[in-house]
Structures are given as C-alpha cells and as structure tokens.
Protein backbone atom coordinates (compact mmCIF):
# COMPACT_ATOMS: atom_id res chain seq x y z
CA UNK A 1 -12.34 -5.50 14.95
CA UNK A 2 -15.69 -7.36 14.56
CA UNK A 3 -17.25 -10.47 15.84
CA UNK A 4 -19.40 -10.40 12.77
CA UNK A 5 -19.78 -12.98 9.90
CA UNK A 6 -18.96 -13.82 7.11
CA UNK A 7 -15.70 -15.01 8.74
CA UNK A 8 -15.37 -13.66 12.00
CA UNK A 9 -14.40 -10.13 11.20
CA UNK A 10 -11.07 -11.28 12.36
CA UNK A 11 -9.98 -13.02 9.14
CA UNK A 12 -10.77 -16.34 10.32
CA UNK A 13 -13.17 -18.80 9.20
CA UNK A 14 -16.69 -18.31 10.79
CA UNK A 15 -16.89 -21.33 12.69
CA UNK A 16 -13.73 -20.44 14.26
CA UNK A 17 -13.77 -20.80 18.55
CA UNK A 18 -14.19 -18.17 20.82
CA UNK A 19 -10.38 -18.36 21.94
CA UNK A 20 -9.52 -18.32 18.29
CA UNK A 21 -11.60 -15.54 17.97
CA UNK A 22 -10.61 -12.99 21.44
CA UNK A 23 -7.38 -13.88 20.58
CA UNK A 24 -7.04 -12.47 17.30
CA UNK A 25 -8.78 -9.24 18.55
CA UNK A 26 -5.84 -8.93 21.28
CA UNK A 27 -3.97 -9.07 18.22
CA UNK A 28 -5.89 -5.95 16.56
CA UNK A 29 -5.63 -4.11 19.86
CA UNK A 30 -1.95 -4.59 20.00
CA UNK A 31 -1.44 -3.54 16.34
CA UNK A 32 -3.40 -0.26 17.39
CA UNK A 33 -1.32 0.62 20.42
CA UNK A 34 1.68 -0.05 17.90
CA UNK A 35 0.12 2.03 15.52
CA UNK A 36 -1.11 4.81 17.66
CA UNK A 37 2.44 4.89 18.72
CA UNK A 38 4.25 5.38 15.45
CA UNK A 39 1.86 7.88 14.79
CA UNK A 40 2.79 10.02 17.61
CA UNK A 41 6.41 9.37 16.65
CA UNK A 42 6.21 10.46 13.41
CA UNK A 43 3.92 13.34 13.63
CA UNK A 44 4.19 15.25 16.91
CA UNK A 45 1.41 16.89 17.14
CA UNK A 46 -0.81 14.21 15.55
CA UNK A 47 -3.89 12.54 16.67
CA UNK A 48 -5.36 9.34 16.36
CA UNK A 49 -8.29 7.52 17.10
CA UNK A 50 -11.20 4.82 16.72
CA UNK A 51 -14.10 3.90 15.03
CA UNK A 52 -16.75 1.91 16.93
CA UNK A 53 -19.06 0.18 14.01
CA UNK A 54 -21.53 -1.21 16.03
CA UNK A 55 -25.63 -0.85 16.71
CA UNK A 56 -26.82 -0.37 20.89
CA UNK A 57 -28.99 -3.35 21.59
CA UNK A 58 -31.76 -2.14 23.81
CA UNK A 59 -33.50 -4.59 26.65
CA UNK A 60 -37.11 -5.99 25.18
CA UNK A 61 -38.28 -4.63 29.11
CA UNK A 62 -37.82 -2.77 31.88
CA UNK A 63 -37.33 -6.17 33.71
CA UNK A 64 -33.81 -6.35 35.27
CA UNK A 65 -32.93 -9.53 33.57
CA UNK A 66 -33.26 -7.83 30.12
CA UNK A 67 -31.51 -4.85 31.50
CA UNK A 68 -28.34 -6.77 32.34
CA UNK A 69 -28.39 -9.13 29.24
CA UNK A 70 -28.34 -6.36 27.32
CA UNK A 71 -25.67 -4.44 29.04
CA UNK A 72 -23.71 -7.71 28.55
CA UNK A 73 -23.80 -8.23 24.88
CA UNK A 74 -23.67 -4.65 24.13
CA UNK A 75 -19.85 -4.88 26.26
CA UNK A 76 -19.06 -7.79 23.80
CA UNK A 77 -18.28 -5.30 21.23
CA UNK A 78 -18.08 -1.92 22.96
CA UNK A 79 -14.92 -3.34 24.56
CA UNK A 80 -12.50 -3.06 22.26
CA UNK A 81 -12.90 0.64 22.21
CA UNK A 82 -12.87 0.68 26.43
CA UNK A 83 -9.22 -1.32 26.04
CA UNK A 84 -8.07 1.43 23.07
CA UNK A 85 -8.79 4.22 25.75
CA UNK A 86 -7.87 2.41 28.89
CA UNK A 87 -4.77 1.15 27.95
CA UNK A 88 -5.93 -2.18 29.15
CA UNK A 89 -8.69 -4.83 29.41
CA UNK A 90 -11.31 -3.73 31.84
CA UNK A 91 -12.42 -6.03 34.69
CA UNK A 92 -16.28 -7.26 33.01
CA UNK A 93 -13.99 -8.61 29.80
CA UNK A 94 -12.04 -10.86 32.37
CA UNK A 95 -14.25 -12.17 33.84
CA UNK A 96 -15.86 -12.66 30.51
CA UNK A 97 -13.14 -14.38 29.65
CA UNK A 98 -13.00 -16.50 32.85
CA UNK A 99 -16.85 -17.40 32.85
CA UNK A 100 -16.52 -18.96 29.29
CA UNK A 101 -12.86 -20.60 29.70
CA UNK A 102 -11.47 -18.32 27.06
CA UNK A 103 -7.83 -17.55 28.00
CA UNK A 104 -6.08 -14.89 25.84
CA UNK A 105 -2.10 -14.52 25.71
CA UNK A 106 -1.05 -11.36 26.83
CA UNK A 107 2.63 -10.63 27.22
CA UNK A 108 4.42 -7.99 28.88
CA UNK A 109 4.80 -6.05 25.96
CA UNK A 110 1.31 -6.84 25.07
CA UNK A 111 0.16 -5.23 27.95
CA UNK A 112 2.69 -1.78 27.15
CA UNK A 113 1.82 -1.47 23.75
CA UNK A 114 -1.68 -1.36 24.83
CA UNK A 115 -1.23 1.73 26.72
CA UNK A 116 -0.53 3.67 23.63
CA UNK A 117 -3.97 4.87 23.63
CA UNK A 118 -6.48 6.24 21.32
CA UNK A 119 -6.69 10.82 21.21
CA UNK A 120 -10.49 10.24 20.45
CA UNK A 121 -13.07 8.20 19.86
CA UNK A 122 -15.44 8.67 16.52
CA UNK A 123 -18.92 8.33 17.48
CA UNK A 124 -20.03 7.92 14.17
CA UNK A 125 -24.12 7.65 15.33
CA UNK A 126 -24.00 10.99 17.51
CA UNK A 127 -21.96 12.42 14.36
CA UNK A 128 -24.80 11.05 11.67
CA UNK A 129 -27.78 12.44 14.47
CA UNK A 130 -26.10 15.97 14.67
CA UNK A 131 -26.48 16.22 10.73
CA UNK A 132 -29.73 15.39 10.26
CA UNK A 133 -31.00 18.02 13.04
C-alpha cells in the first residue's frame, strides 16, 4: 500500500481523489486480513506479516507545531500497518477521515476480515541498522 506516485501506489491514476485513494487501501487491508487468514488455514503453524516501506519524517524544530505536523503525516502512512495489527482503524485515521470529508465503505465483513491480523511486523530500517553495526 502506498500513497506514492507515479499512480497512486494503489493502481489508480495519480490525480486520483483522496476517497478514491483511502478507499482502495481499505481494499489492500481487507485482501491482507483475507490473506493472513488463508495462510493460517493452510499452514498451521505459519506466520505472516508486513512490510512498512516508508522513510520517518522528522519536525524542522523543537517547536510544537512542527512536532505535531510531523507526527501527522508520518500516521498517513504508518497506518496501514497500525490497522494490520489492530484489527481495525485506529481513532487519529477517523478523524482523519472526518476532518477531510473522506468517507470509506466498510462493511461488516470488512471490519472481520480485518481482524485477521499480521504475526509480525518487518522493520526493514532497524533490520538494515543491525547489519551495518
């Protein structure tokens, strides 16, 4: 799941909408839960889990302003891995969601397949760190 160009990471065209946009990625999170669920079907003792693909923003100051505008793009992205091992869309994506009008369609099942949730999460930059020590 990305909300990077070319194309929105989503398989649609880059000057696709926001809704257009958060509501393929509910799309992607349900295919995981579905996913994550065959998997433990099929293989008992298996494990599954995510890759986050993304770069920390850091604030250009100590100022609290900065602070919280980074914390709040850095959630646009780290989300998706928050609903894989939540089971569900946390409170700061809602509202998110509410502030900018966006209004993603979530059924019932929706919401159970979501609970299928990730074993693990790769941390691919602590992983790349360790190495290099």
């Amino acid at each position: 799941m990305s909300l990077h160009a070319p194309f929105t990471g989503v398989g649609l065209p880059e000057e696709s909408d926001q809704q257009a946009i958060y509501q393929a990625i509910h799309h992607q999170l349900v295919a995981s839960g579905r996913a994550v669920q065959a998997c433990h079907e099929i293989v008992k003792d298996g494990k599954i889990g995510n890759m986050l693909l993304g770069a920390l923003l850091y604030p250009l100051s100590c100022r609290p302003a900065d602070v919280l505008e980074t914390l709040q793009q850095n959630r646009e992205w780290l989300f998706f891995g928050d609903v894989q091992v939540r089971g569900a869309y946390p409170a700061y994506m809602k509202r998110f969601f509410a502030d900018r009008g966006i209004t993603v369609s979530i059924t019932d099942e929706d919401k159970r397949d979501l609970r299928n949730t990730v074993d693990y999460i790769l941390q691919l930059l602590h992983d790349r760190l360790r190495h290099h020590q």
